[in-house]
PDB file of N, CA and C in Angstrom:
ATOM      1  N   UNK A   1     166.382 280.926 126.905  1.00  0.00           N
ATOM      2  CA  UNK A   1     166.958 281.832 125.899  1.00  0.00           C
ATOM      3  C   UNK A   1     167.780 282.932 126.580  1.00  0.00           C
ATOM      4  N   UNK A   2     168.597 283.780 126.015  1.00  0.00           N
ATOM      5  CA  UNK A   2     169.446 285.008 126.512  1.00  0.00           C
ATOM      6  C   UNK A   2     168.472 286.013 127.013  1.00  0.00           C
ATOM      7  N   UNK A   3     167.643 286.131 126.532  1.00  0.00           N
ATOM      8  CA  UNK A   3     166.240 287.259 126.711  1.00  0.00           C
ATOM      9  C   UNK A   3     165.206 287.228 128.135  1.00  0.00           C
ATOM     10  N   UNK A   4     165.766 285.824 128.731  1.00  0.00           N
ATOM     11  CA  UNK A   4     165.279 285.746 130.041  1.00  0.00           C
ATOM     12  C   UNK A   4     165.108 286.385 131.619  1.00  0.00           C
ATOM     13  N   UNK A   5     166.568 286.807 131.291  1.00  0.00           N
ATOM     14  CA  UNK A   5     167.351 287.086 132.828  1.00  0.00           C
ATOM     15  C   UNK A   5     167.252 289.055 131.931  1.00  0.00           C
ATOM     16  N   UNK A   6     166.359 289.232 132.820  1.00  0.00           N
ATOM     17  CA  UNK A   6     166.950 291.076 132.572  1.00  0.00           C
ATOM     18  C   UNK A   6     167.943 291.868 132.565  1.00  0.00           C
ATOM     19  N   UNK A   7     167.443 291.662 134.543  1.00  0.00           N
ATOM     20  CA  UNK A   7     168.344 292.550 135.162  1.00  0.00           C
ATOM     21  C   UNK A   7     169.800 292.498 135.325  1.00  0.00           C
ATOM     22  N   UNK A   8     170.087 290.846 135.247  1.00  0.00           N
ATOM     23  CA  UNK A   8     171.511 290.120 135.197  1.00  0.00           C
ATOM     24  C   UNK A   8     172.062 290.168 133.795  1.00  0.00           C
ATOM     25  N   UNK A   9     173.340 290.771 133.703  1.00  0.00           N
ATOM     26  CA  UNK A   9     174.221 290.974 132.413  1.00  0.00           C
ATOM     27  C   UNK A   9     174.713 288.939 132.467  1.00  0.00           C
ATOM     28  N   UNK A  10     174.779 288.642 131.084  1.00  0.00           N
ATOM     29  CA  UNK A  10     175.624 287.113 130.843  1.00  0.00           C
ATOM     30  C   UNK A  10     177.203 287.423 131.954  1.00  0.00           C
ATOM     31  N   UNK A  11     177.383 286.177 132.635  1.00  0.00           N
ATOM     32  CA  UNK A  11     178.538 285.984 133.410  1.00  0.00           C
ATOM     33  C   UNK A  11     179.713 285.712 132.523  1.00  0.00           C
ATOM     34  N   UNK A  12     179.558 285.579 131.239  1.00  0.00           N
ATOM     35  CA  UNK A  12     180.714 285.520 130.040  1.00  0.00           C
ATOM     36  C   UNK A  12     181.295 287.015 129.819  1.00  0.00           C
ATOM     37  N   UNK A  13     180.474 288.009 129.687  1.00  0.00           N
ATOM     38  CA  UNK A  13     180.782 289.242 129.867  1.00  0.00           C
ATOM     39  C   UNK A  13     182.384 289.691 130.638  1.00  0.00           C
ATOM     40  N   UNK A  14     183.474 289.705 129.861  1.00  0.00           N
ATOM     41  CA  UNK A  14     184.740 289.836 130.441  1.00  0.00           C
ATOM     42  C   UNK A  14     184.958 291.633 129.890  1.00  0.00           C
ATOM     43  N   UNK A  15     184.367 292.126 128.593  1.00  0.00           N
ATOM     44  CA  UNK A  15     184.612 293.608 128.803  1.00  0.00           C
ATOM     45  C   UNK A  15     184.101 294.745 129.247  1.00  0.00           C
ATOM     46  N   UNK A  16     184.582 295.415 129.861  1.00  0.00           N
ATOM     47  CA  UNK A  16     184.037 296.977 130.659  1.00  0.00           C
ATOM     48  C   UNK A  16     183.219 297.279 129.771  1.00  0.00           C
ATOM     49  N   UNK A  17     182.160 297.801 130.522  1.00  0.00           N
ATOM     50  CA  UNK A  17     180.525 298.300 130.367  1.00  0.00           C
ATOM     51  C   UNK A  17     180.739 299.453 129.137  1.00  0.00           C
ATOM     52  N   UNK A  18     181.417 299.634 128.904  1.00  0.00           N
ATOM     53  CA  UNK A  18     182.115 301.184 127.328  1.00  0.00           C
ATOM     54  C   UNK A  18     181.830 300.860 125.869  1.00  0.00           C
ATOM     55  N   UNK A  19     182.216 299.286 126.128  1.00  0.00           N
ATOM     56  CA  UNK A  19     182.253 298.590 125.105  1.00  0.00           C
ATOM     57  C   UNK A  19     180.744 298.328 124.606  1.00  0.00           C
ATOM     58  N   UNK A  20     180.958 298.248 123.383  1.00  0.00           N
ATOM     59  CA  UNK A  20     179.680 298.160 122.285  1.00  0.00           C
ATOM     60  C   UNK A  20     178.999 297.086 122.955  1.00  0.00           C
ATOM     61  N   UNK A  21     177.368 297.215 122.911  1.00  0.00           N
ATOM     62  CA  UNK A  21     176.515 296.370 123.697  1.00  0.00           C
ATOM     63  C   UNK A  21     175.937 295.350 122.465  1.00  0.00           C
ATOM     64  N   UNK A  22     175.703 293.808 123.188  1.00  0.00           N
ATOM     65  CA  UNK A  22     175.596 293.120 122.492  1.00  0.00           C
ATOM     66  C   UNK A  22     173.962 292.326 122.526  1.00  0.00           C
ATOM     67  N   UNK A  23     173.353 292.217 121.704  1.00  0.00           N
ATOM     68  CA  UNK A  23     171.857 290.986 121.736  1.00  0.00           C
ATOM     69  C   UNK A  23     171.289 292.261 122.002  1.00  0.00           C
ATOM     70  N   UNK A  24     170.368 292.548 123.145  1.00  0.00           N
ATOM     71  CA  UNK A  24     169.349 293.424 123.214  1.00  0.00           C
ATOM     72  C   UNK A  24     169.425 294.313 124.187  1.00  0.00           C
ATOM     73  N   UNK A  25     170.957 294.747 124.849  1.00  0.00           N
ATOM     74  CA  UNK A  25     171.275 295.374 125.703  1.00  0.00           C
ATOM     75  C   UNK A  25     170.434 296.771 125.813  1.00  0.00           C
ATOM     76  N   UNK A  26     170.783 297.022 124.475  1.00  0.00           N
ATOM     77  CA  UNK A  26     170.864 298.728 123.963  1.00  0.00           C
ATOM     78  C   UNK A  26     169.111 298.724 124.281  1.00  0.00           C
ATOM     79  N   UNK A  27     168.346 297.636 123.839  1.00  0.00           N
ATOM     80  CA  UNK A  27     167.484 297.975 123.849  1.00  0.00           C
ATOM     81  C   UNK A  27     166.324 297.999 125.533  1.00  0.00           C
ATOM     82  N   UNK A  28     166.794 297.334 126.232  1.00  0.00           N
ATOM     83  CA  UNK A  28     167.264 297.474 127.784  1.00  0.00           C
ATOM     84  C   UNK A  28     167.309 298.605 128.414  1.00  0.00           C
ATOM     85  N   UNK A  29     168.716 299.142 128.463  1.00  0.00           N
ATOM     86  CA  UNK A  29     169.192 300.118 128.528  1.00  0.00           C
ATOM     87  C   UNK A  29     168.371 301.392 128.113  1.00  0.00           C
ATOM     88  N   UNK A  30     168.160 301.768 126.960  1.00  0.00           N
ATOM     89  CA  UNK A  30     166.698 302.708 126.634  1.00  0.00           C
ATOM     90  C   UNK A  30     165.590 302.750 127.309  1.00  0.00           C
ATOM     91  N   UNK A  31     165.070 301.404 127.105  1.00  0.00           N
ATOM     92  CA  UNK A  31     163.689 301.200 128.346  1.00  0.00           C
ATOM     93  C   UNK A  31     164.355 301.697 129.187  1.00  0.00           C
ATOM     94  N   UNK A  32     165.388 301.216 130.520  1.00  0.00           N
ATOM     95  CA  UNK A  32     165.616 301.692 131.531  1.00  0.00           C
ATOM     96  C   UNK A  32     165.698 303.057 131.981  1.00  0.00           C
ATOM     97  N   UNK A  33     166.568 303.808 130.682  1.00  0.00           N
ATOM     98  CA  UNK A  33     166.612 304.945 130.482  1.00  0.00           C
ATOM     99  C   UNK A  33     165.160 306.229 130.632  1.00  0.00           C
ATOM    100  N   UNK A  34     164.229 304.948 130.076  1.00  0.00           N
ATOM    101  CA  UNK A  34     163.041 306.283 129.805  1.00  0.00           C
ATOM    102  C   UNK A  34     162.900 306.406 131.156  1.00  0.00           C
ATOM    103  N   UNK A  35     162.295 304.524 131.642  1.00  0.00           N
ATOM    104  CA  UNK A  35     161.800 305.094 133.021  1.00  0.00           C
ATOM    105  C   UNK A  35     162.308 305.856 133.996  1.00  0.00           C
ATOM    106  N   UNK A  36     163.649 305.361 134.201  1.00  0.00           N
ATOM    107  CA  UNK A  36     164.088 306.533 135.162  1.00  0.00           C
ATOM    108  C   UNK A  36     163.997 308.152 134.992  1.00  0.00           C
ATOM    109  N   UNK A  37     163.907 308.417 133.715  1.00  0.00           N
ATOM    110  CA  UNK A  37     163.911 310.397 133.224  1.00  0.00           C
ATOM    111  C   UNK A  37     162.420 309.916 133.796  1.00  0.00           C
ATOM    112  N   UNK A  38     161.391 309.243 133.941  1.00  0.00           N
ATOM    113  CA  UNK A  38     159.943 309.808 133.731  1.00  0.00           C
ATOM    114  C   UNK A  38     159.282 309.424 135.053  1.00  0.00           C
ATOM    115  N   UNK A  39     159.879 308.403 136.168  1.00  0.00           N
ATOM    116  CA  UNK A  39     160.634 308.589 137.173  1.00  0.00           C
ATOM    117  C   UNK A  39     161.076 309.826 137.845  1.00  0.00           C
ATOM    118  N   UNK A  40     161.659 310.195 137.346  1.00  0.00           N
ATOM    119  CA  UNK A  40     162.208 311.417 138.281  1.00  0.00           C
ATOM    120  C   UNK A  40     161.465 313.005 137.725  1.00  0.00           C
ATOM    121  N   UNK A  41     160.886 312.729 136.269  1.00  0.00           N
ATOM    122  CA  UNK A  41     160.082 313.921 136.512  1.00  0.00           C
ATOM    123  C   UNK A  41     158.902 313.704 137.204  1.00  0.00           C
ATOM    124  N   UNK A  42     157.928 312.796 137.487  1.00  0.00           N
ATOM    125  CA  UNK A  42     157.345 312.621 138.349  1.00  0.00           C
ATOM    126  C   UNK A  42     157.426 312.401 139.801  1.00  0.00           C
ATOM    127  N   UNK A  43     159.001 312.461 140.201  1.00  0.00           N
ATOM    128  CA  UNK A  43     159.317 313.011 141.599  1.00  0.00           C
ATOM    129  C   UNK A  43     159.529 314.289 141.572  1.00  0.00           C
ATOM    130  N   UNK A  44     159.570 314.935 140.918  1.00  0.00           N
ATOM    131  CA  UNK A  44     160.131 316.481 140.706  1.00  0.00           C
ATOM    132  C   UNK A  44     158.798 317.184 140.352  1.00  0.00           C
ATOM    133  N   UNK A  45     157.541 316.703 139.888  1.00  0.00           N
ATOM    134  CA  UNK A  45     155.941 317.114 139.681  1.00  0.00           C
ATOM    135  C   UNK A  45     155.443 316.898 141.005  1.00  0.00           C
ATOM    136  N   UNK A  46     155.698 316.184 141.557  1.00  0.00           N
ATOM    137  CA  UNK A  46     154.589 315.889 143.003  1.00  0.00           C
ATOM    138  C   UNK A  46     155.531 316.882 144.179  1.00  0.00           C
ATOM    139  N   UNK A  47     156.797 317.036 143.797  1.00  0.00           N
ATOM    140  CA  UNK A  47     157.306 318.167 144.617  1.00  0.00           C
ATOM    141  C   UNK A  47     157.076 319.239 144.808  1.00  0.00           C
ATOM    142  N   UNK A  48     156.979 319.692 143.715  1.00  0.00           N
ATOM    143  CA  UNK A  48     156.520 321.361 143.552  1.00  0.00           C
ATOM    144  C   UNK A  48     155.328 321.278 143.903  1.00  0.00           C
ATOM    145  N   UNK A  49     154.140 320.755 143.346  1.00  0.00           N
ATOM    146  CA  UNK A  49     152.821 321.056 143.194  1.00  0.00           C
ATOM    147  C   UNK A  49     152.247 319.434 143.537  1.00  0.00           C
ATOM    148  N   UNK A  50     150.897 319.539 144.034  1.00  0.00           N
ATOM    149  CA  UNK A  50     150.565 318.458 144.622  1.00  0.00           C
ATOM    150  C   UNK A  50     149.421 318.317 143.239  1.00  0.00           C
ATOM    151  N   UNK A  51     149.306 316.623 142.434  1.00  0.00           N
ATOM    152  CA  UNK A  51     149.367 316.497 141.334  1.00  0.00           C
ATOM    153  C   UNK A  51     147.627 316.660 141.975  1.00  0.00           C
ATOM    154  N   UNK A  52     146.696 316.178 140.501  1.00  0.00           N
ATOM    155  CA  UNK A  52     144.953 316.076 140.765  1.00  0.00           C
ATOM    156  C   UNK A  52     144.921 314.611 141.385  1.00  0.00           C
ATOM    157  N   UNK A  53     145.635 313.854 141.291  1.00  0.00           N
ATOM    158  CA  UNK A  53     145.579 312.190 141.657  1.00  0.00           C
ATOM    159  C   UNK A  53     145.730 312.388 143.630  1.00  0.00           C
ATOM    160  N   UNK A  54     146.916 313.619 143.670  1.00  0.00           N
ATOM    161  CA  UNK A  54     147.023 313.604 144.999  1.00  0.00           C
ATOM    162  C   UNK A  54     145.758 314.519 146.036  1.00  0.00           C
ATOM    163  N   UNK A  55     145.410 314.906 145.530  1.00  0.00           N
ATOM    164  CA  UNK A  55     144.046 316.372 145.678  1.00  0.00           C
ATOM    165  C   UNK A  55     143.126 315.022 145.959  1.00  0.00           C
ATOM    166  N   UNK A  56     142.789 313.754 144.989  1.00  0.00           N
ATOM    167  CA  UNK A  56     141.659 313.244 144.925  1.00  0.00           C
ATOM    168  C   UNK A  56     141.810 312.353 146.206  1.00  0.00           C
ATOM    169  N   UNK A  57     143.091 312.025 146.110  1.00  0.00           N
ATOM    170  CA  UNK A  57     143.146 310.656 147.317  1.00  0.00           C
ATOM    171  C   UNK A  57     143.219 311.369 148.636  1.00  0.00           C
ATOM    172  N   UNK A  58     143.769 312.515 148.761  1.00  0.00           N
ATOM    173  CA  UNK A  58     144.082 313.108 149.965  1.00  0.00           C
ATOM    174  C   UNK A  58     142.639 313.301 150.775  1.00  0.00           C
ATOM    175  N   UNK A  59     141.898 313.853 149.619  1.00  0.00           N
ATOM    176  CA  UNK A  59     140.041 314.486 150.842  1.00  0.00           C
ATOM    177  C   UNK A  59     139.122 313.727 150.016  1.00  0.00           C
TER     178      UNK A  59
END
């Protein structure tokens, strides 16, 4: 099915990435979206302050 291949866009794909997304892109794209914001606030939490997960594993 189209729903297989994730990370790989269809090789039919001839228009620039601007253009309206088609099948379940958008919905892709969102997922991807969260993780990376929640991703990077959790690189930006263990920076400042060392989390209770890191306190426990550390001693």
């Amino acid at each position: 099915k189209n729903g297989t291949y994730i990370n790989a866009r269809p090789i039919n794909y001839r228009r620039p990435s601007f253009h309206p997304l088609r099948h379940g892109d958008h919905l892709f794209l969102g997922a991807s979206c969260r993780f990376h914001f929640q991703e990077i606030l959790a690189a930006t939490e263990m920076a400042d302050t060392p989390s209770e997960a890191d306190k426990t594993t550390m001693w």
